[in-house]
Protein backbone atom coordinates (compact mmCIF):
# COMPACT_ATOMS: atom_id res chain seq x y z
CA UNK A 1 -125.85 -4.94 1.99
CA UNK A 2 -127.74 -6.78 4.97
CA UNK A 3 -129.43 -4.01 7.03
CA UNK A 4 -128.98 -4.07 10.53
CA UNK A 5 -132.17 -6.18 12.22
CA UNK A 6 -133.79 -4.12 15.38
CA UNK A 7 -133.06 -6.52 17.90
CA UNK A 8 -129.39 -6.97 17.14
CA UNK A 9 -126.25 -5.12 18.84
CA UNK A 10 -126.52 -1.35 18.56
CA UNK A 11 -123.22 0.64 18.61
CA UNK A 12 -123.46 3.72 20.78
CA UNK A 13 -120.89 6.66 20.71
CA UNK A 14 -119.98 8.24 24.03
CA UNK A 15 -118.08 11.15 23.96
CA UNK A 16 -116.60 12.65 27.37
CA UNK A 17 -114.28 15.09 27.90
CA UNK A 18 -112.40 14.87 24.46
CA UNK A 19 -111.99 11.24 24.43
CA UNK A 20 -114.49 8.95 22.27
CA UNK A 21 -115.98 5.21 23.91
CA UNK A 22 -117.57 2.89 23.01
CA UNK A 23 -120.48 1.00 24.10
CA UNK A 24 -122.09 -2.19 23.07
CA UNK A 25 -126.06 -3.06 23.96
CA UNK A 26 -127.41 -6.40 23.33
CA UNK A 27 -130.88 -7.22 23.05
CA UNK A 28 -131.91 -10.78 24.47
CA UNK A 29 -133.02 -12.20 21.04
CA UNK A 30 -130.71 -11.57 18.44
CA UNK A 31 -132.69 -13.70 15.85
CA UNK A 32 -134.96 -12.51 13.42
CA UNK A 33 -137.82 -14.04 11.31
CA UNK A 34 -135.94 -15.33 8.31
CA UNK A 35 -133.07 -16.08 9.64
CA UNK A 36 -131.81 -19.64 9.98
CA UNK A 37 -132.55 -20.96 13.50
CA UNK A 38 -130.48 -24.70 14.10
CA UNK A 39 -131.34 -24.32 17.97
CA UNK A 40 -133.30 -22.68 20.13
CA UNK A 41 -131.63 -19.63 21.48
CA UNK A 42 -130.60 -18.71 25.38
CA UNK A 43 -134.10 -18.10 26.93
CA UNK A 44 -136.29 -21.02 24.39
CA UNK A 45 -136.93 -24.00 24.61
CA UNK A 46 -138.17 -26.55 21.36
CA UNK A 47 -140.21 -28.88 20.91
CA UNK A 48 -140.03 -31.36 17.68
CA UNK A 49 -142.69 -31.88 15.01
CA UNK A 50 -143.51 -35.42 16.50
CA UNK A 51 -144.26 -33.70 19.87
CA UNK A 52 -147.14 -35.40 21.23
CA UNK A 53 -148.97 -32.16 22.21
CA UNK A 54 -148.94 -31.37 18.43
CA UNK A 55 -152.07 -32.32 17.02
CA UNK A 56 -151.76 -32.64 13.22
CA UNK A 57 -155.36 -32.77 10.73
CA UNK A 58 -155.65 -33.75 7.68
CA UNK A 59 -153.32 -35.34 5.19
CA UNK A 60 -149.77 -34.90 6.63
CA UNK A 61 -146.32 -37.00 5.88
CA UNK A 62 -143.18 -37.42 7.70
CA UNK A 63 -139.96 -36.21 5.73
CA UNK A 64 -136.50 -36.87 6.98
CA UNK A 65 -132.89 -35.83 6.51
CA UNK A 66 -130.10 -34.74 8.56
CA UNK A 67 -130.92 -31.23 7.91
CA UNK A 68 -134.36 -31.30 9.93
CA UNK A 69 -134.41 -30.75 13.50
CA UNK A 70 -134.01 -33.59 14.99
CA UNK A 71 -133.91 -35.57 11.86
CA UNK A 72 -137.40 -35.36 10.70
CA UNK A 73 -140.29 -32.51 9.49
CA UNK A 74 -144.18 -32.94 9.05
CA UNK A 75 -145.37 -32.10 5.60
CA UNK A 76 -148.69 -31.48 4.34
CA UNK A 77 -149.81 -29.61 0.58
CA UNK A 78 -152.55 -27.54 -0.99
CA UNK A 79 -153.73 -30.59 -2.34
CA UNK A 80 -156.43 -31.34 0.89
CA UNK A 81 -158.21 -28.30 2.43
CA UNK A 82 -158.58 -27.20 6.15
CA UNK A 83 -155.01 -28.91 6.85
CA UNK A 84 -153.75 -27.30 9.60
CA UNK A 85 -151.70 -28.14 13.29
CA UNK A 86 -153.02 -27.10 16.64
CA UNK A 87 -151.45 -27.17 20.05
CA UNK A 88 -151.48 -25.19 23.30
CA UNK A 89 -148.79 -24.14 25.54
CA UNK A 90 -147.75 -22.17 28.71
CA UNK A 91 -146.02 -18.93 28.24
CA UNK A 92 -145.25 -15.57 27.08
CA UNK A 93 -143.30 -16.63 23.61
CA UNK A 94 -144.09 -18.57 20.60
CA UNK A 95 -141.31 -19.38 17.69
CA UNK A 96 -142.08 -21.45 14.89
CA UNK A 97 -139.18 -23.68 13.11
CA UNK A 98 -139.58 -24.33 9.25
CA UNK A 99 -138.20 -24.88 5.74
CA UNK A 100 -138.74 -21.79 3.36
CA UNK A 101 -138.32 -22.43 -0.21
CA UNK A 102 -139.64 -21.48 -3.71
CA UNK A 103 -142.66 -23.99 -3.08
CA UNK A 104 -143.56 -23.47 0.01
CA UNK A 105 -147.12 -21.39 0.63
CA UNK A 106 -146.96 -17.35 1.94
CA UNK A 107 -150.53 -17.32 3.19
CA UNK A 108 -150.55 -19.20 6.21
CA UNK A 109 -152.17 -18.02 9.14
CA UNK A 110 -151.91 -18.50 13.17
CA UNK A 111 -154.22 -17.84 15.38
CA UNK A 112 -153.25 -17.33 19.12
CA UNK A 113 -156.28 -16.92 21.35
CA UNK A 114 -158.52 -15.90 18.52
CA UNK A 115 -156.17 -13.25 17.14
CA UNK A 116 -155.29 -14.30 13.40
CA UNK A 117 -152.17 -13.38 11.66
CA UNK A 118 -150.18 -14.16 8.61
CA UNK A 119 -147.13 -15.75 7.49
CA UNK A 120 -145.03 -16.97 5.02
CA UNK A 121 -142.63 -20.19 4.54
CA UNK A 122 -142.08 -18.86 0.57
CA UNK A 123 -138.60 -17.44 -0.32
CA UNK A 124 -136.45 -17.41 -3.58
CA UNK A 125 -133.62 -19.52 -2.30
CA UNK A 126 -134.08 -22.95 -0.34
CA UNK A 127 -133.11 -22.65 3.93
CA UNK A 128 -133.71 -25.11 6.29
CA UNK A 129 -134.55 -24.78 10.20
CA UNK A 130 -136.05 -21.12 9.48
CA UNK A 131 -137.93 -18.79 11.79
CA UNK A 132 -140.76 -18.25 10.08
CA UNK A 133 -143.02 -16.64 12.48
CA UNK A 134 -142.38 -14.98 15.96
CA UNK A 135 -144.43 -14.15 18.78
CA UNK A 136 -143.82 -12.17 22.16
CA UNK A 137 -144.81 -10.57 24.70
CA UNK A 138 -148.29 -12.46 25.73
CA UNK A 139 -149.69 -12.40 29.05
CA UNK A 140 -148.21 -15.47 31.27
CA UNK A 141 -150.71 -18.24 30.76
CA UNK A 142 -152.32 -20.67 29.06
CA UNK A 143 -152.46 -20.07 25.02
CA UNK A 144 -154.62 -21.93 22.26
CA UNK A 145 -152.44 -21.94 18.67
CA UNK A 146 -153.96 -22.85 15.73
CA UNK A 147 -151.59 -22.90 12.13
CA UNK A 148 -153.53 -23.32 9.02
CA UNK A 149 -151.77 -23.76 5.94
CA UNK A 150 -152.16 -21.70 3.14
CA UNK A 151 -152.99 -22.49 -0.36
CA UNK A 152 -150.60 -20.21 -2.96
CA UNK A 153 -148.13 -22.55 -4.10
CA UNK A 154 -147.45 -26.66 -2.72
CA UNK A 155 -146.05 -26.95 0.44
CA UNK A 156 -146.25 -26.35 3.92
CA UNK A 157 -143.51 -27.65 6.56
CA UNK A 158 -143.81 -27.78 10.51
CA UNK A 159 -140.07 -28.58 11.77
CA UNK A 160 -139.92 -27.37 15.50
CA UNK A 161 -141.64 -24.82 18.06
CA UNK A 162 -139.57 -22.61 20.20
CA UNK A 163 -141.48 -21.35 23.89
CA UNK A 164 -139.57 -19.35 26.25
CA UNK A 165 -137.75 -21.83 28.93
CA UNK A 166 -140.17 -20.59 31.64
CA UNK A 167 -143.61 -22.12 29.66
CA UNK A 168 -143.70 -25.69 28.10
CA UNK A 169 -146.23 -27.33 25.49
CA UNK A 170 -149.81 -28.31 26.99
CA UNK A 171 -150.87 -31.99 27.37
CA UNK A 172 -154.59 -31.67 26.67
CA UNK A 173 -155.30 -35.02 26.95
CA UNK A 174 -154.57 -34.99 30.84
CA UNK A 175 -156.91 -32.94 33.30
CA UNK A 176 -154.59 -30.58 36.09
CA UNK A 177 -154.33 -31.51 39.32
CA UNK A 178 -157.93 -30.35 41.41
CA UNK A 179 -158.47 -28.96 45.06
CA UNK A 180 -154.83 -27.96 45.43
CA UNK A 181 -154.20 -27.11 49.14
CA UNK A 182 -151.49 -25.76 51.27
CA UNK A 183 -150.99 -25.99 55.04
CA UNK A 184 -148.73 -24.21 57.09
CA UNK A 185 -146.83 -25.56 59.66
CA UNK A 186 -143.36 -24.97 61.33
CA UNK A 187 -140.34 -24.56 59.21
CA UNK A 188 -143.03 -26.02 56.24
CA UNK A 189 -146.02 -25.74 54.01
CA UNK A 190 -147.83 -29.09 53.14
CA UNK A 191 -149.51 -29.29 49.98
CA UNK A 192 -152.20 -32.04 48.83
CA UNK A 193 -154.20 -32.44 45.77
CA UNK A 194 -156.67 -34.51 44.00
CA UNK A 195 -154.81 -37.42 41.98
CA UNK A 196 -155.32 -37.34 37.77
CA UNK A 197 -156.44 -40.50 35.87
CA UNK A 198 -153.64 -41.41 33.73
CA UNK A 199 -150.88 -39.70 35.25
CA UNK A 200 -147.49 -40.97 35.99
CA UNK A 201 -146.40 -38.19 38.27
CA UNK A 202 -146.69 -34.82 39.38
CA UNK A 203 -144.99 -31.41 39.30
CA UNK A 204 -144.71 -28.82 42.50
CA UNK A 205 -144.14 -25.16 41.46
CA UNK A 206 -143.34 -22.32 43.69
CA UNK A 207 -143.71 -18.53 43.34
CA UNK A 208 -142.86 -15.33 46.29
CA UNK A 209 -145.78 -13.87 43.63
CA UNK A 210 -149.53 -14.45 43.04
CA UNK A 211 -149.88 -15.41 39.22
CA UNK A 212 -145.86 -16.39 39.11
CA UNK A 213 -143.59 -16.70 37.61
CA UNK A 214 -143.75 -20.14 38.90
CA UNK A 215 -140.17 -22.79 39.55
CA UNK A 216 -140.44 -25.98 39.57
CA UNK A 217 -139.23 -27.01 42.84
CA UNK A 218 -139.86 -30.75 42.55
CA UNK A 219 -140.52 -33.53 39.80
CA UNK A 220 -141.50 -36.70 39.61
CA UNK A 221 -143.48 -36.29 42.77
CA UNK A 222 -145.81 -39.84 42.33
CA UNK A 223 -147.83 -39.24 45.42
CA UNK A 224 -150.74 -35.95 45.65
CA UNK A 225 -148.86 -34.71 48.20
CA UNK A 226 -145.53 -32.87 48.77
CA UNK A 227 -144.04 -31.25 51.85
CA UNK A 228 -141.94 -28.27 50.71
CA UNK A 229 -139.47 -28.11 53.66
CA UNK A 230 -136.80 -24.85 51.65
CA UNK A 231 -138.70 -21.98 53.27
CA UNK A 232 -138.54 -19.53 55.20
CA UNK A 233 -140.46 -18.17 58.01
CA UNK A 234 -142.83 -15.18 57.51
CA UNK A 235 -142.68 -15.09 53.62
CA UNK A 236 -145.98 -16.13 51.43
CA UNK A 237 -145.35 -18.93 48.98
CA UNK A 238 -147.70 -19.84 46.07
CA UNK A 239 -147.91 -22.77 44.85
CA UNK A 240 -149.13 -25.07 41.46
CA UNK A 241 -149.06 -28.53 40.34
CA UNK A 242 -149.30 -29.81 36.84
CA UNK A 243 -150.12 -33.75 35.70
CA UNK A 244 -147.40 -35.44 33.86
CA UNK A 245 -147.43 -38.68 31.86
CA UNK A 246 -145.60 -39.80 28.43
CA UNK A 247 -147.17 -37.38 26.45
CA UNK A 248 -146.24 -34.56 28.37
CA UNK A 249 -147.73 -31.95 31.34
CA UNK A 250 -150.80 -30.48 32.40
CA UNK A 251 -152.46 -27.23 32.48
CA UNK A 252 -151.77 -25.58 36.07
CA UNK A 253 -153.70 -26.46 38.93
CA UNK A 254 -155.61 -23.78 40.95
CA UNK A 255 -152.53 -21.50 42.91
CA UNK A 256 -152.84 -22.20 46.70
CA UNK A 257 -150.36 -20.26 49.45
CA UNK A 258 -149.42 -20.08 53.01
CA UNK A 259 -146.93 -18.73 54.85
CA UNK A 260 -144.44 -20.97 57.02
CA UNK A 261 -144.50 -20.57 60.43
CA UNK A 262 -141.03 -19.92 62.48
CA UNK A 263 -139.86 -22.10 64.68
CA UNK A 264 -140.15 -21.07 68.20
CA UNK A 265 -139.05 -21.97 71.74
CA UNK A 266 -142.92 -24.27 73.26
CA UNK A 267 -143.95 -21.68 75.84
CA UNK A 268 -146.96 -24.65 76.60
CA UNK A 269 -149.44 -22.56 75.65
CA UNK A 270 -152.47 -24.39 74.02
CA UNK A 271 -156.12 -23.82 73.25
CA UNK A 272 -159.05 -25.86 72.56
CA UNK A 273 -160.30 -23.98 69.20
CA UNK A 274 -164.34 -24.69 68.69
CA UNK A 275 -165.64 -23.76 65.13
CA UNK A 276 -169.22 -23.42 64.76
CA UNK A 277 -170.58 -23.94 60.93
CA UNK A 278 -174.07 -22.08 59.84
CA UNK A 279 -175.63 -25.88 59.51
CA UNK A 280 -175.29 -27.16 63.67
CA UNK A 281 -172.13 -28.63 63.15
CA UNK A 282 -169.53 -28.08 65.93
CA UNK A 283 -165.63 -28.92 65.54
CA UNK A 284 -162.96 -29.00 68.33
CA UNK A 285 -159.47 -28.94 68.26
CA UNK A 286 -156.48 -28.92 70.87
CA UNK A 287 -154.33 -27.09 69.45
CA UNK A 288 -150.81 -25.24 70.59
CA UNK A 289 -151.35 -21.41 70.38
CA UNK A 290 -148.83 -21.25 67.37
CA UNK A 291 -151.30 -23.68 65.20
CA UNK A 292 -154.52 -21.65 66.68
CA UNK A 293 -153.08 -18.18 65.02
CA UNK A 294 -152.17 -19.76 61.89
CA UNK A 295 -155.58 -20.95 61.40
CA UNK A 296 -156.96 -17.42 62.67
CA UNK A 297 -154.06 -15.50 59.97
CA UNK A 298 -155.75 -17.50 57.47
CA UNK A 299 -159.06 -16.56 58.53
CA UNK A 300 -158.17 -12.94 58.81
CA UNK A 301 -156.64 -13.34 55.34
CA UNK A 302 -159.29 -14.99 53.70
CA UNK A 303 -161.72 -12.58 54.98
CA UNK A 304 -160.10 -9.85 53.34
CA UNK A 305 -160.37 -11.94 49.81
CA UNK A 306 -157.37 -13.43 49.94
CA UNK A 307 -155.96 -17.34 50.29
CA UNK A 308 -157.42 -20.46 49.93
CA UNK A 309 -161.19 -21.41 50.33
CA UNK A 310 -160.22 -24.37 52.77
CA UNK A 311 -158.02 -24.31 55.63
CA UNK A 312 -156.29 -28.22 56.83
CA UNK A 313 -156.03 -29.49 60.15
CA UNK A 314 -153.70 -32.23 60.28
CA UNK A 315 -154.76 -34.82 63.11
CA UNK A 316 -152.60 -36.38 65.25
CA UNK A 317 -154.97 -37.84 67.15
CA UNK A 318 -156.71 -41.16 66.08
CA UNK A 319 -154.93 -41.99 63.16
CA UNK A 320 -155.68 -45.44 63.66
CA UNK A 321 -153.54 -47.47 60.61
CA UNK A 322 -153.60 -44.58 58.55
CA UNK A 323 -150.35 -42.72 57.37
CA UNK A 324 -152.01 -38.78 57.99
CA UNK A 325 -155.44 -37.74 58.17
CA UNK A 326 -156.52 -34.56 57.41
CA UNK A 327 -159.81 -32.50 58.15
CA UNK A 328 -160.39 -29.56 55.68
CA UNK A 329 -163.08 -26.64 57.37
CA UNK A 330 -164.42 -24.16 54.35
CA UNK A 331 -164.19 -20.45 54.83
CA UNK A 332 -167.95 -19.81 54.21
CA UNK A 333 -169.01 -22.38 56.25
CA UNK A 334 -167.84 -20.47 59.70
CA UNK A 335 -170.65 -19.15 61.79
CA UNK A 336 -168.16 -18.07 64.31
CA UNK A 337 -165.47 -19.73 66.77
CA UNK A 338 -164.27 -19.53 70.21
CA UNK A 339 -160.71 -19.60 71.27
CA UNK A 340 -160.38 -21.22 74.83
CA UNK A 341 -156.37 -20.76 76.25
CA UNK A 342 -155.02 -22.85 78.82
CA UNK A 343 -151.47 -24.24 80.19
CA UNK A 344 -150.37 -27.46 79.37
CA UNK A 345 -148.58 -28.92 81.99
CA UNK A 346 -144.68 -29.67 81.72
């Protein structure tokens, strides 16, 4: 008789007042490693065995059949040492998708971050599209997986990874985005970033929390800019951007926030804001009053630790043929600044 697995439905008896219920609980995962796994579940996401972000060493062959994911498997055997498959990924979750058989080796090992653990792909009867190993519960981030295959019996089989739908696999061949900034202005944040050799296009992700969970909130963004216009006023948004090209996405860019500022009725109040740096340099600014306290909430913020090391003015003055121009000041580069109020006239 099958026993029950720990993550599957539990039946709980409820008895009140004479009369027996009952109630049914259901875990999130109700797969288990062994059991036969044709798709990812509600919550995964997978990623074939001719993934580019998979890197494959030493002697390795392509098998395919209908009953592979997605038609085909990577194969290697005992035959060459120090074959193994490495990748990384962005996550909490890590599934891998493979063949278990009479063959197949039960010494295998993974490493996740340094931490080494065993598997097996052996069993007495022949399944394909198997779990085989499991991981969850890691810290939301970037993770480094090595598989090696063991060397007990023939063969080894890499079919699919499974990574919970909020991570995706790392394209370490492409850098992530540099020198991500956000500016605040009314009824929007603008965001700029250095652009990546190679890439084809960019994703903008959003979180109301430092460290994310992060959505993506626009794709195929080809410029290193975005203006993310669905906010609201008064509430702090983080932001990341990864690289993406053919072979997949990016690590994360550095997180950058700001906080929109509400749209308001012009009472014509302006300033001229003067920002002394420690080395002589002086820069002005004619501002309105509502840009002159977002620069000085930043500054306040930043003092206490927190934001970005760079705050953006953009110019609207002598922009000559060019689209925008923007003037970043650096936070430890204040000496001190003067706020000078006056009236514009109607």
């Amino acid at each position: 008789m099958k026993q029950w697995k720990s993550i599957a439905s539990k039946l709980i008896l409820v008895i009140f007042t004479g009369i027996l219920f009952f109630t049914v609980q259901t875990s999130t995962y109700a797969a288990a490693v062994g059991d036969q796994l044709t798709s990812p579940e509600a919550g995964w996401k997978r990623y074939d065995d001719t993934h580019a972000g998979l890197k494959y060493t030493g002697s390795w062959y392509t098998a395919t059949g209908t009953s592979y994911y997605n038609g085909s498997a990577k194969v290697t055997t005992k035959a060459a040492d120090n074959n193994y498959v490495s990748f990384s990924f962005y996550g909490t979750e890590l599934r891998l998708i493979a063949d278990r058989n009479t063959d197949r080796h039960s010494d295998n090992t993974i490493t996740i971050d340094g931490v080494t653990e065993t598997f097996t792909e052996y069993s007495t009867t022949s399944t394909k599209q198997v779990l085989v190993y499991e991981k969850t519960g890691l810290p939301l981030g970037a993770h480094t997986v090595n598989v090696t295959v063991g060397h007990n019996r023939i063969n080894f089989i890499v079919d699919a990874i499974d990574i919970d739908d909020t991570g995706y696999l790392i394209n370490t061949n492409l850098s992530s985005p540099l020198d991500l900034s956000a500016a605040a202005a009314i009824e929007k944040i603008d965001l700029s970033w250095t652009a990546v050799t190679n890439a084809t296009s960019y994703n903008v992700k959003r979180s109301t929390t430092t460290g994310g969970l992060y959505e993506t909130i626009a794709s195929n963004v080809t410029n290193a800019t975005y203006t993310d216009i669905n906010v609201t006023s008064d509430v702090k948004y983080y932001y990341v951007v990864t690289a993406v090209n053919a072979a997949g996405e990016s690590i994360s860019s550095n997180e950058t926030s700001a906080i929109p500022l509400a749209a308001t009725v012009p009472d014509n109040g302006r300033a001229i804001l003067t920002i002394y740096l420690n080395n002589g340099t002086e820069k002005e600014y004619d501002l309105s009053m509502t840009e002159v306290n977002a620069f000085i909430d930043w500054y306040d913020q930043k003092d206490a630790g927190v934001g970005t090391a760079k705050y953006a003015f953009i110019k609207a003055w002598n922009k000559g043929p060019f689209i925008k121009r923007t003037e970043y000041v650096v936070f430890d580069k204040i000496l001190t600044f003067n706020v000078d109020e006056y009236a514009a006239e109607e």
